[in-house]
N, C-alpha and C. Protein backbone atom coordinates (compact mmCIF):
# COMPACT_ATOMS: atom_id res chain seq x y z
N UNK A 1 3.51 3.34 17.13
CA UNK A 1 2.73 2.59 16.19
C UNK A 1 1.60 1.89 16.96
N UNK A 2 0.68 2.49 16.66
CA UNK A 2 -0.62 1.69 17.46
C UNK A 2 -0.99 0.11 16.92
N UNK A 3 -1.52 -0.68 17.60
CA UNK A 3 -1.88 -1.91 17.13
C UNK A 3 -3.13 -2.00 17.56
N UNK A 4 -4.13 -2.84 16.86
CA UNK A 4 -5.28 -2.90 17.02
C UNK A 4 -5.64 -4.67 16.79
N UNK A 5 -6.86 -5.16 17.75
CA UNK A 5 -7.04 -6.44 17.88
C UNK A 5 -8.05 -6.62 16.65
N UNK A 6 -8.40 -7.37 16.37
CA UNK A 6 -9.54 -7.81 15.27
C UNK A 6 -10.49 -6.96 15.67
N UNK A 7 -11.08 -7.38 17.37
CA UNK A 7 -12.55 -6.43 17.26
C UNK A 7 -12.33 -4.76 17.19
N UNK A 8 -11.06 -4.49 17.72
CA UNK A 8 -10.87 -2.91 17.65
C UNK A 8 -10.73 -2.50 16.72
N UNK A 9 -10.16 -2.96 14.80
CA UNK A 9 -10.14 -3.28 13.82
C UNK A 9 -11.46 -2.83 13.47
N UNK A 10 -12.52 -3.88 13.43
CA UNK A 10 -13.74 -4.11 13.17
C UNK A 10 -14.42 -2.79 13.44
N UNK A 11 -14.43 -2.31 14.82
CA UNK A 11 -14.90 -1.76 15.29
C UNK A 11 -15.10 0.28 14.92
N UNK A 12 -13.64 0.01 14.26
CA UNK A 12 -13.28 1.56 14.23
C UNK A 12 -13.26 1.55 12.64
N UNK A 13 -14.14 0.58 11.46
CA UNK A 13 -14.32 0.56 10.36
C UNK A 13 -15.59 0.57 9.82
N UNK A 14 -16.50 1.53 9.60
CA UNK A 14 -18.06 1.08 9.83
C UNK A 14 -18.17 0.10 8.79
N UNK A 15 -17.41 -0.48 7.99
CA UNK A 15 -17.67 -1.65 6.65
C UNK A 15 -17.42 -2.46 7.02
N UNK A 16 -16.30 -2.95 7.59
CA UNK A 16 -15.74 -3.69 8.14
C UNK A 16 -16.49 -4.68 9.04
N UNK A 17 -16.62 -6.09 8.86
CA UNK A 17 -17.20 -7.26 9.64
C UNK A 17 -16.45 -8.13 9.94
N UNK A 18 -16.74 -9.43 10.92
CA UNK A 18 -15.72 -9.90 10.99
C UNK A 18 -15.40 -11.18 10.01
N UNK A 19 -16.50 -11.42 8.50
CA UNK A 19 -16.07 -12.20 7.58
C UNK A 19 -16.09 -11.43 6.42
N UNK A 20 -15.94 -10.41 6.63
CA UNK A 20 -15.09 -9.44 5.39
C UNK A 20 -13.25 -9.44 5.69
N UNK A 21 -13.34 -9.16 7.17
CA UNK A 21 -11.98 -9.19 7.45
C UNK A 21 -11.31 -10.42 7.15
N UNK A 22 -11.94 -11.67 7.59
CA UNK A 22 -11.64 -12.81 7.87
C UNK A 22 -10.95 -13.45 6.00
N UNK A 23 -11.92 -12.34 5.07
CA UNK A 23 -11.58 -13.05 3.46
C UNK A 23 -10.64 -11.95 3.20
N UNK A 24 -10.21 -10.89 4.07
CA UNK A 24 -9.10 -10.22 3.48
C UNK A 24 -7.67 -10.64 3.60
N UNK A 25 -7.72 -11.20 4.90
CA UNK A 25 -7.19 -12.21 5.49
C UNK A 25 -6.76 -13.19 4.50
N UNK A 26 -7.91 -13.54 4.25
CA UNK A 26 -7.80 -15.37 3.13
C UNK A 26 -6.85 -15.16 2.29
N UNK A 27 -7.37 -13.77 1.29
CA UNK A 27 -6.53 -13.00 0.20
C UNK A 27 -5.40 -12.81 0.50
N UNK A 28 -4.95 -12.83 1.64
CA UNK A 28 -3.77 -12.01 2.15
C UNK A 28 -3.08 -10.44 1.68
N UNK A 29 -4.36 -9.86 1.63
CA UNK A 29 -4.60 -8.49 1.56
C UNK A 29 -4.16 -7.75 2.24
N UNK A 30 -4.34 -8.26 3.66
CA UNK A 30 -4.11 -7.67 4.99
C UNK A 30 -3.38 -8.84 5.69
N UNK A 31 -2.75 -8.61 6.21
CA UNK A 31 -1.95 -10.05 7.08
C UNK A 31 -1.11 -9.58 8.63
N UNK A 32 -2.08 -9.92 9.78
CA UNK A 32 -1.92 -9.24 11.07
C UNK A 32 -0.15 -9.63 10.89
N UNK A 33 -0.29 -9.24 12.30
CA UNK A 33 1.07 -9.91 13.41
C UNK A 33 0.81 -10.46 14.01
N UNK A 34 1.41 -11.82 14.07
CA UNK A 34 0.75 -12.67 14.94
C UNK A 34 1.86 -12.97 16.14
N UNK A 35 1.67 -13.00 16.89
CA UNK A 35 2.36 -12.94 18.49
C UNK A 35 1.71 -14.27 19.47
N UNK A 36 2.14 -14.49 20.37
CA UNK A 36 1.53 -15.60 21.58
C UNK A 36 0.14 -14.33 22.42
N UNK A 37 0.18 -13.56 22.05
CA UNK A 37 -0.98 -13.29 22.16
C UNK A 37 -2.21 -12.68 21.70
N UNK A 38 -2.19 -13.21 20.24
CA UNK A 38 -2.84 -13.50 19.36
C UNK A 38 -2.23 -12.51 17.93
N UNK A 39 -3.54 -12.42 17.35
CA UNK A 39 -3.34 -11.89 16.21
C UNK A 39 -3.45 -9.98 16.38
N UNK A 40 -2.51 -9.40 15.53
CA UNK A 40 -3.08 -8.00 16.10
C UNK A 40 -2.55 -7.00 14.60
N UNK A 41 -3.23 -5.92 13.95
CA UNK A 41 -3.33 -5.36 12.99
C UNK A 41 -2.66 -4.07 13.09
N UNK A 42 -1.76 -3.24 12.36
CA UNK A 42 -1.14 -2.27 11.95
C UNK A 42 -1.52 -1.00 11.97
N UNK A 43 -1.47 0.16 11.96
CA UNK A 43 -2.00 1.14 11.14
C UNK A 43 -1.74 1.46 9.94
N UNK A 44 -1.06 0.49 8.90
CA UNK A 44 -1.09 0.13 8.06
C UNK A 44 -2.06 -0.49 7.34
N UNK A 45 -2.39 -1.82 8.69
CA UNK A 45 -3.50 -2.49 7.73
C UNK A 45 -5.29 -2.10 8.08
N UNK A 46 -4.88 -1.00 9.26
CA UNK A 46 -6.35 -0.84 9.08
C UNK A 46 -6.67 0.38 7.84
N UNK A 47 -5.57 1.20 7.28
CA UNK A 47 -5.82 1.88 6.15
C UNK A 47 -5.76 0.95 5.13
N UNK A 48 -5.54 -0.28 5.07
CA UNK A 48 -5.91 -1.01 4.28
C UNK A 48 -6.96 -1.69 3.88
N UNK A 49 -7.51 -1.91 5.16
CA UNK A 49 -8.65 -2.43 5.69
C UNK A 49 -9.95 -1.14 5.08
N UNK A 50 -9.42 -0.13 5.47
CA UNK A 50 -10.49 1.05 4.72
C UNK A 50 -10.28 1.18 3.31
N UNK A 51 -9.27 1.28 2.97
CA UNK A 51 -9.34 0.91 1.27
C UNK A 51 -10.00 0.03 0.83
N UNK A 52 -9.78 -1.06 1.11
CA UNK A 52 -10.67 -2.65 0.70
C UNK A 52 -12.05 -2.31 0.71
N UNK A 53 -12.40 -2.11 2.19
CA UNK A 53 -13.83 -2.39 2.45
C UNK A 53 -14.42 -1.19 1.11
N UNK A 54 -13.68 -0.07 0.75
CA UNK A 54 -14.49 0.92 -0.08
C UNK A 54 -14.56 0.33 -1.50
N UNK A 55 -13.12 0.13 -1.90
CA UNK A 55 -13.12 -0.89 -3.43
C UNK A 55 -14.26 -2.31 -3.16
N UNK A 56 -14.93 -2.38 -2.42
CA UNK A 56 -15.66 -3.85 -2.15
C UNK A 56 -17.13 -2.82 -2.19
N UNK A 57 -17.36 -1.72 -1.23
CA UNK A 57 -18.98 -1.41 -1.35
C UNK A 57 -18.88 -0.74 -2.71
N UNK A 58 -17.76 0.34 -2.67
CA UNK A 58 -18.30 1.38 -3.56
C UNK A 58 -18.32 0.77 -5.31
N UNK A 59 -17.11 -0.28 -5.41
CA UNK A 59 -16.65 -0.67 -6.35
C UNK A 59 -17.23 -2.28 -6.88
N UNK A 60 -17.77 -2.64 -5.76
CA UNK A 60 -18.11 -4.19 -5.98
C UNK A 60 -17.23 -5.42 -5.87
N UNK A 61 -15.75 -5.05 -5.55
CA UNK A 61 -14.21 -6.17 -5.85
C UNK A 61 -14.71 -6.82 -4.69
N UNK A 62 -13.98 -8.00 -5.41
CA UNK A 62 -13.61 -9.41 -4.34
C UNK A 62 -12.59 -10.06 -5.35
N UNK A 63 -12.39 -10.95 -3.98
CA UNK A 63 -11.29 -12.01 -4.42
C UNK A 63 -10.04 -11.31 -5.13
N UNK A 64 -10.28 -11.98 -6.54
CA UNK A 64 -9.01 -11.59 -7.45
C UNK A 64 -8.83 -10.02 -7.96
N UNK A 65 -9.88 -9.24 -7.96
CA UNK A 65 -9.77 -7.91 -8.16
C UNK A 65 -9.10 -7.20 -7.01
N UNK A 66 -9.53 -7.37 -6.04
CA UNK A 66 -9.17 -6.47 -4.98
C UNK A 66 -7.68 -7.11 -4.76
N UNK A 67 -7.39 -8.56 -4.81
CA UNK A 67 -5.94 -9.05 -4.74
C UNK A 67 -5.27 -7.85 -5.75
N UNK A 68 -5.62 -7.84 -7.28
CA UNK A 68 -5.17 -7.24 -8.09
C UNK A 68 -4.62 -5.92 -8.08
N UNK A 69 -5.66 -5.03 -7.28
CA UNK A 69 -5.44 -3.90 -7.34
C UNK A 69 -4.52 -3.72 -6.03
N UNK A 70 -4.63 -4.52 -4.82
CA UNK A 70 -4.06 -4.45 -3.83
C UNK A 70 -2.42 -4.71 -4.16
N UNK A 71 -1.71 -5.51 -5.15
CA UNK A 71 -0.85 -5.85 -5.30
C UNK A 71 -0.37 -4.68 -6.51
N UNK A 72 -1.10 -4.05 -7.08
CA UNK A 72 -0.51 -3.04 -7.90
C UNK A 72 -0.25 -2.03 -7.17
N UNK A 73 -1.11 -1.32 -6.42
CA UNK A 73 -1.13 -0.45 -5.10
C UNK A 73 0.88 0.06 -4.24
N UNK A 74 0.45 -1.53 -3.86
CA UNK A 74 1.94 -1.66 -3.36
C UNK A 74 3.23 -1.67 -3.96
N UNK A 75 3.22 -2.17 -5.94
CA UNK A 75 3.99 -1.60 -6.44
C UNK A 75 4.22 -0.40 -6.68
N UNK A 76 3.28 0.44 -6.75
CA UNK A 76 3.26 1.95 -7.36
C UNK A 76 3.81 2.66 -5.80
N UNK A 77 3.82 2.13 -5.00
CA UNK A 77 4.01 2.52 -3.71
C UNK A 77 5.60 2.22 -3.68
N UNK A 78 6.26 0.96 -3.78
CA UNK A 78 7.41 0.57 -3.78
C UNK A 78 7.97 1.60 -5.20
N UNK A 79 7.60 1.37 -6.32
CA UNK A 79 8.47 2.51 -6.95
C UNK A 79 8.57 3.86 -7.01
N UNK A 80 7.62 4.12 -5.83
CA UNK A 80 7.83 5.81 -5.68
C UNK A 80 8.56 5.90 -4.63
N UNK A 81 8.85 4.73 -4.18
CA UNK A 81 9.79 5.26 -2.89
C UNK A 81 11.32 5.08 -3.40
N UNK A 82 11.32 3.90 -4.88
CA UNK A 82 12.65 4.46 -5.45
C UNK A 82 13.26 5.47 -6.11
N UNK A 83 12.06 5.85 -6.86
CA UNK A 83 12.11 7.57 -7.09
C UNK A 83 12.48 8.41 -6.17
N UNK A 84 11.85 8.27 -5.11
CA UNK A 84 13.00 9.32 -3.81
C UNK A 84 14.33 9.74 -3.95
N UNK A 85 14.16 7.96 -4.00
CA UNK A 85 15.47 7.79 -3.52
C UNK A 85 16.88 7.89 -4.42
N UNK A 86 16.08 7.99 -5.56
CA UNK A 86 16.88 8.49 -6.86
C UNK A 86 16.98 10.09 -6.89
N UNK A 87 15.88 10.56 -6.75
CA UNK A 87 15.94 11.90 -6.76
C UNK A 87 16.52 12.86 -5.66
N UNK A 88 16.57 11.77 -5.00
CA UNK A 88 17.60 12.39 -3.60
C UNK A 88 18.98 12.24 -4.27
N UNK A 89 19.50 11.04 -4.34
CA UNK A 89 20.71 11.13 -4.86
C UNK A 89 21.32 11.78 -5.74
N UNK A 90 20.08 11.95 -7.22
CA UNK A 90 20.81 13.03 -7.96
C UNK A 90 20.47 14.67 -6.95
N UNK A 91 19.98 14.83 -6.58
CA UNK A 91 20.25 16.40 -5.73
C UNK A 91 21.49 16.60 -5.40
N UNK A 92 22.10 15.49 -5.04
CA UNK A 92 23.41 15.67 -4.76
C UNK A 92 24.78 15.54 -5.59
N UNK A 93 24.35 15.77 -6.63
CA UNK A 93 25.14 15.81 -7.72
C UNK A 93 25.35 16.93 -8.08
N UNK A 94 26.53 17.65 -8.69
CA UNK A 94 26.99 18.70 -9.52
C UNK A 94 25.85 18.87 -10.67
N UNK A 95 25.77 20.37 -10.66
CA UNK A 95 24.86 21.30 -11.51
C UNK A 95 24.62 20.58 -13.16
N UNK A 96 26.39 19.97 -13.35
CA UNK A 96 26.59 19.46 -14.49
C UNK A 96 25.63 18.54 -14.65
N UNK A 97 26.23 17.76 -13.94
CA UNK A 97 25.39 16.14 -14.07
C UNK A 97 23.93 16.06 -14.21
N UNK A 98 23.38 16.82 -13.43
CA UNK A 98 22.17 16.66 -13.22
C UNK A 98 21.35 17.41 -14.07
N UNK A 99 21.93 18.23 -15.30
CA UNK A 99 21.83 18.71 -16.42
C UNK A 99 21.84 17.82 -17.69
N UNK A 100 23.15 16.85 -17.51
CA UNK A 100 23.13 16.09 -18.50
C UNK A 100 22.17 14.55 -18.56
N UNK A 101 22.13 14.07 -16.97
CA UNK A 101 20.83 13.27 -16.64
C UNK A 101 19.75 14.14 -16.75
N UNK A 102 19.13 14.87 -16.37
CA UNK A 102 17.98 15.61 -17.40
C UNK A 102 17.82 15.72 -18.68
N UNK A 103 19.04 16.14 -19.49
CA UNK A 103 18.59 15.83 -20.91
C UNK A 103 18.57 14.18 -21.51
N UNK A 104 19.41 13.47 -20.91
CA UNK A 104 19.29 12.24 -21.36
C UNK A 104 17.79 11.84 -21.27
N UNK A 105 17.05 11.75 -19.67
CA UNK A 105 15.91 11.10 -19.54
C UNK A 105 15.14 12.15 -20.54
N UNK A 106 14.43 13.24 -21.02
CA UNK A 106 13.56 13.87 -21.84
C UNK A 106 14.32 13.37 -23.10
N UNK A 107 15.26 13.19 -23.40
CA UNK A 107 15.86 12.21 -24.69
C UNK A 107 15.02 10.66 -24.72
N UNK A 108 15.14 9.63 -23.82
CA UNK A 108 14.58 8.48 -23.42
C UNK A 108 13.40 8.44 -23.64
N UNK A 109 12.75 9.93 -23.01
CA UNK A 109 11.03 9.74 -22.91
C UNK A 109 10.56 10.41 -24.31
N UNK A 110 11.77 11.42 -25.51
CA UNK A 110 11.25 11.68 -26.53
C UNK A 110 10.39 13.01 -26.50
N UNK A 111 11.17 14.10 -25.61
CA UNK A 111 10.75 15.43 -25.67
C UNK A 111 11.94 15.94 -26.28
């Protein structure tokens, strides 16, 4: 997992400044690791950092929008990883089951 300092951050984002970062920051959009020797960023958050900066030129967001979308982002992200993890589990179920949980959910959803 690579880590990157603010200016290496900055640097390897052509949008990216250091009071764009500094309000993604504010937002807590992006939120380093902070260590005794200093602050240092993810490869997580610099794909975050490139998301932002594009929803900000291409899109115009700040503040509460980009909070907005940043925080929906991560749900749709968190429930697809429970979907996995559901769909892993039923794989492992008998032919039956996973026949009769199939018709139930297209029952639920009204096919």
């Amino acid at each position: 997992m690579a880590r990157y300092t603010a200016e290496e951050l900055i640097a390897a984002i052509e949008d990216l400044t250091a009071p764009r970062l500094a309000r993604y920051v504010e937002l807590r959009v992006i939120q380093p690791v902070m260590s005794d020797a200093g602050d240092s960023y993810r490869d997580v958050d610099r794909a975050r950092a490139q998301l932002l900066c594009s929803l900000t030129e291409d899109y115009g967001l700040d503040g509460e929008a980009l909070t907005l979308m940043m925080s929906t982002l991560d749900e749709v992200h968190g429930l697809r990883g429970e979907m996995q993890a559901l769909m892993s589990a039923l794989a492992e179920e008998d032919a039956e089951i996973r026949q009769r949980i199939t018709l139930r959910i297209r029952q639920k959803r009204g096919h």
